[in-house]
C-alpha atoms as a PDB file:
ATOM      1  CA  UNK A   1     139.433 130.579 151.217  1.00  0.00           C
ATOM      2  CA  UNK A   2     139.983 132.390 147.733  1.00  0.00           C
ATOM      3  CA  UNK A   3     135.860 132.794 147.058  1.00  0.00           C
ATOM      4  CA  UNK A   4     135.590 134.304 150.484  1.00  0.00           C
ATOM      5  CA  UNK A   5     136.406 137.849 151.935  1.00  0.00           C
ATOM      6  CA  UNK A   6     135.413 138.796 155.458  1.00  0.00           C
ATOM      7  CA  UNK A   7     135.087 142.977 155.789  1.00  0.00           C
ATOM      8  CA  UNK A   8     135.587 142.697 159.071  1.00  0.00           C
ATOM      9  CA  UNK A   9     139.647 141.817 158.111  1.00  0.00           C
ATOM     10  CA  UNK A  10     140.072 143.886 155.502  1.00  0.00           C
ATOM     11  CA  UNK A  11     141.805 147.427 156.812  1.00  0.00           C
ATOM     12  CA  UNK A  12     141.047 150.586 154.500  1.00  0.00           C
ATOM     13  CA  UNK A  13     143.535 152.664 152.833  1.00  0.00           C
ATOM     14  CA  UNK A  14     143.301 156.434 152.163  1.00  0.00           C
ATOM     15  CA  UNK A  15     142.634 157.972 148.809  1.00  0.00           C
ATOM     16  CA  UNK A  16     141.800 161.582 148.611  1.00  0.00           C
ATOM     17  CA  UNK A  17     140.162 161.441 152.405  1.00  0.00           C
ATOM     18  CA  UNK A  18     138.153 158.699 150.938  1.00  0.00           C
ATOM     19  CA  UNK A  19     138.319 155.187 152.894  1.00  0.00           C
ATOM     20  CA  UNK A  20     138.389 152.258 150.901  1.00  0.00           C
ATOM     21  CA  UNK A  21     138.382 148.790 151.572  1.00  0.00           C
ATOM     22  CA  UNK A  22     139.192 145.855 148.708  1.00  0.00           C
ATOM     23  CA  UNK A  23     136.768 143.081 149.194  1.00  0.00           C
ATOM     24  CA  UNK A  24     137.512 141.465 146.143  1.00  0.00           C
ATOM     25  CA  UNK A  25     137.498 137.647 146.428  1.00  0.00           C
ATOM     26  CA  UNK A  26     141.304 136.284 145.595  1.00  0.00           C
ATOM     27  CA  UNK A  27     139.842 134.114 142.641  1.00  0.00           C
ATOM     28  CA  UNK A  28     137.471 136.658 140.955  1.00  0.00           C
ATOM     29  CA  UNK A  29     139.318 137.561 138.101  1.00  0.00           C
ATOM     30  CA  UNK A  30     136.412 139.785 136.009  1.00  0.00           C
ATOM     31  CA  UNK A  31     135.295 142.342 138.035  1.00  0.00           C
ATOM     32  CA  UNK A  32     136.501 143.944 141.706  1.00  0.00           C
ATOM     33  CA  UNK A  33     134.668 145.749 144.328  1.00  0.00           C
ATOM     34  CA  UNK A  34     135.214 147.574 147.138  1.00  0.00           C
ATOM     35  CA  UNK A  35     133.334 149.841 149.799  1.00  0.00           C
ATOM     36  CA  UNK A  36     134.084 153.349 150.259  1.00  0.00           C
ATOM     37  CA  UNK A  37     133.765 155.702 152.849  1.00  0.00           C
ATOM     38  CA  UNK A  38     132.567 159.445 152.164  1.00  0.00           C
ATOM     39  CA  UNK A  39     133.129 161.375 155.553  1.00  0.00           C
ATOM     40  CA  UNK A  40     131.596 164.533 155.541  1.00  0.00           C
ATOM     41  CA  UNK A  41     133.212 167.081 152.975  1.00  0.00           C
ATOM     42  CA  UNK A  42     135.148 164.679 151.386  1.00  0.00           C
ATOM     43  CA  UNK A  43     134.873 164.187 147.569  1.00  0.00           C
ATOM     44  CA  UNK A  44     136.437 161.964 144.697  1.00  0.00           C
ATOM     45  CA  UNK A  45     138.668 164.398 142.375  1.00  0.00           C
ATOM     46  CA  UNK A  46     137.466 164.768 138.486  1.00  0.00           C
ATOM     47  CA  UNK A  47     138.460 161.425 137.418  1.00  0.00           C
ATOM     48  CA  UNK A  48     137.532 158.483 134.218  1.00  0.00           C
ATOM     49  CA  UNK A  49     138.678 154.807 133.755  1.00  0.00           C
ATOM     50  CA  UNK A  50     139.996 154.342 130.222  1.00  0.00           C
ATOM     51  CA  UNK A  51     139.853 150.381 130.938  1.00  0.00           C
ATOM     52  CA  UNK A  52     136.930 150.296 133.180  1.00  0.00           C
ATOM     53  CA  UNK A  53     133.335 150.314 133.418  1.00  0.00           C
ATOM     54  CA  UNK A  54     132.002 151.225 137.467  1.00  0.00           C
ATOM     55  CA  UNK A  55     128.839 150.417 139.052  1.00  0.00           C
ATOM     56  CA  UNK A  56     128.461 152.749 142.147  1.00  0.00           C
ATOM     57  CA  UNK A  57     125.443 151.529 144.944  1.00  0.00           C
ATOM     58  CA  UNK A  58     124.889 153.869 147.663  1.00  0.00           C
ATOM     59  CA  UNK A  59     124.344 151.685 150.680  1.00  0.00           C
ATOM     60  CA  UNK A  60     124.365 154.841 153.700  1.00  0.00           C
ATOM     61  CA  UNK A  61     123.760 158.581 153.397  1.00  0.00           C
ATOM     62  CA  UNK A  62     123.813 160.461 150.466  1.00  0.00           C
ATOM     63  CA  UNK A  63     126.532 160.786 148.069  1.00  0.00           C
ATOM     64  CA  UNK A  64     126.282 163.684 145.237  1.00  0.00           C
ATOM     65  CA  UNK A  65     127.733 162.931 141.836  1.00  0.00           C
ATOM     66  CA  UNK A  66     128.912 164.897 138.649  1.00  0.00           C
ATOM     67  CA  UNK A  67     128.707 162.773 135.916  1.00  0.00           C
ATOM     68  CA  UNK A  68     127.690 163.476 132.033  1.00  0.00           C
ATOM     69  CA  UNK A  69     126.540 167.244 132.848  1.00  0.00           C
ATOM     70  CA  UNK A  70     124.206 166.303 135.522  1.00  0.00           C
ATOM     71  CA  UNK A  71     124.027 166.254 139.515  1.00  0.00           C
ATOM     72  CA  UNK A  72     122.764 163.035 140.692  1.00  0.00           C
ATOM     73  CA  UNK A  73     122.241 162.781 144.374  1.00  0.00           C
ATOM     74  CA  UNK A  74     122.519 159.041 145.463  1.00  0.00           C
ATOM     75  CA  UNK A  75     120.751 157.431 148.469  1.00  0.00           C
ATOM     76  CA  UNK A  76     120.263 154.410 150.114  1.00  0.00           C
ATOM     77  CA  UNK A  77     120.543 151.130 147.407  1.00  0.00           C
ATOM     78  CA  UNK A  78     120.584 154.233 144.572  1.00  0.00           C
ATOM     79  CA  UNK A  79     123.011 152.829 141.898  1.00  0.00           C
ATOM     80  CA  UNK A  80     124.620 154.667 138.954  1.00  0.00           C
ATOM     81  CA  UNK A  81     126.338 153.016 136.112  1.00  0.00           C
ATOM     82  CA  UNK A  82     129.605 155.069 134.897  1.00  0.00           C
ATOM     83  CA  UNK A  83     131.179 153.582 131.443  1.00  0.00           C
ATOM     84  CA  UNK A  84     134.781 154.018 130.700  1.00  0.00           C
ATOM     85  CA  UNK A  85     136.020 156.746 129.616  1.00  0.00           C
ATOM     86  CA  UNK A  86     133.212 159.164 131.260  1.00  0.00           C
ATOM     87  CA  UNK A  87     134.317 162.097 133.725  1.00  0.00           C
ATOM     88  CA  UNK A  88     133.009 161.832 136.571  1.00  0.00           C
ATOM     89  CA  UNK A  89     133.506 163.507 140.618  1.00  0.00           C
ATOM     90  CA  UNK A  90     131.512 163.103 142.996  1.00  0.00           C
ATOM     91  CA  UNK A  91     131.229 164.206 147.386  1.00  0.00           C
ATOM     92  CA  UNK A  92     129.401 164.000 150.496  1.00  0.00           C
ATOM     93  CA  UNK A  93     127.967 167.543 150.899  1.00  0.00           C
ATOM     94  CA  UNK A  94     125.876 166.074 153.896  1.00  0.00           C
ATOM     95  CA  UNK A  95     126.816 166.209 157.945  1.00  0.00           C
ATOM     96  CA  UNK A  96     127.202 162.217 158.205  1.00  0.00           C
ATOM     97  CA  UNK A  97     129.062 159.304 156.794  1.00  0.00           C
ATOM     98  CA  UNK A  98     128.471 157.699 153.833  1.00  0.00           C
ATOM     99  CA  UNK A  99     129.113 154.332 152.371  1.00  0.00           C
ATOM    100  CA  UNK A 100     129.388 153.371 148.574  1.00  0.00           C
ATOM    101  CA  UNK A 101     130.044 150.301 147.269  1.00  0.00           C
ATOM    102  CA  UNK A 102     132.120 149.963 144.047  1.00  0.00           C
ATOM    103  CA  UNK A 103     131.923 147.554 141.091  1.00  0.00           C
ATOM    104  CA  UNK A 104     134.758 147.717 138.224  1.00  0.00           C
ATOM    105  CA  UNK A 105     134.105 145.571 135.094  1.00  0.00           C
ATOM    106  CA  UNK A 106     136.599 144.617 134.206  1.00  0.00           C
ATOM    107  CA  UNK A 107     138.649 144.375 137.444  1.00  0.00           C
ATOM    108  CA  UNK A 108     140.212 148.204 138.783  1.00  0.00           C
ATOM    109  CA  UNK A 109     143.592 149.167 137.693  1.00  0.00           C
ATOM    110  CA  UNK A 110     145.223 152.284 139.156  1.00  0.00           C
ATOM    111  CA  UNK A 111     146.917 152.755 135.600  1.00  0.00           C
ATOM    112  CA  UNK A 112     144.186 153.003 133.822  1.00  0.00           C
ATOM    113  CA  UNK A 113     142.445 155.757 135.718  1.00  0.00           C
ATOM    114  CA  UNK A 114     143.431 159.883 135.010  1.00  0.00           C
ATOM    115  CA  UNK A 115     142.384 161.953 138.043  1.00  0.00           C
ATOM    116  CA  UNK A 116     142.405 165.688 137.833  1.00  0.00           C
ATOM    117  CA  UNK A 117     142.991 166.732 141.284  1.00  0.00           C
END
């Protein structure tokens, strides 16, 4: 079913030591998510969408972001709103796993994002 996506299917890919799974629904066509996995030391490079806005929701651990000259240190159901065009980084600087989940509006576009690794 196009309106449905089952985690539990959905294999993640590497980025960066991050691992990300797509759970975007096939007909959604204005926004995509997905859930990312911060191990332990890992962190997102320097990075900003030029086409996208992103909605970040901590949903386990802590996650520690760098975003408009602050240090914001997300926890569980924490959410921070990036808008386009805003650098941003962000890591795991605890001992456990973490888990984000990821909103683009509108939907994410590997083209449109400059990482500065």
């Amino acid at each position: 079913m196009a309106n449905y996506v089952s985690r539990a299917t959905i294999e993640p890919f590497e980025f960066y030591g991050l691992q990300i799974r797509e759970l975007t629904p096939g007909t959604l066509t204005s926004a995509s998510i997905a859930e990312i996995e911060v191990r332990p030391a890992v962190a997102h490079p320097l990075a900003r969408s030029i086409k996208s806005d992103k909605l970040y929701t901590c949903l386990e651990g802590t996650v520690v972001f760098h975003v408009r000259g602050q240090e914001l240190k997300l926890q569980y159901l924490d959410t921070l709103f990036i808008k386009r065009n805003e650098w941003f980084k962000y890591f795991n600087d605890s001992n456990k796993v973490a888990r984000l989940l990821l909103v683009h509006i509108p939907p994410f576009d590997l083209g449109t994002e400059e990482l500065i690794a």
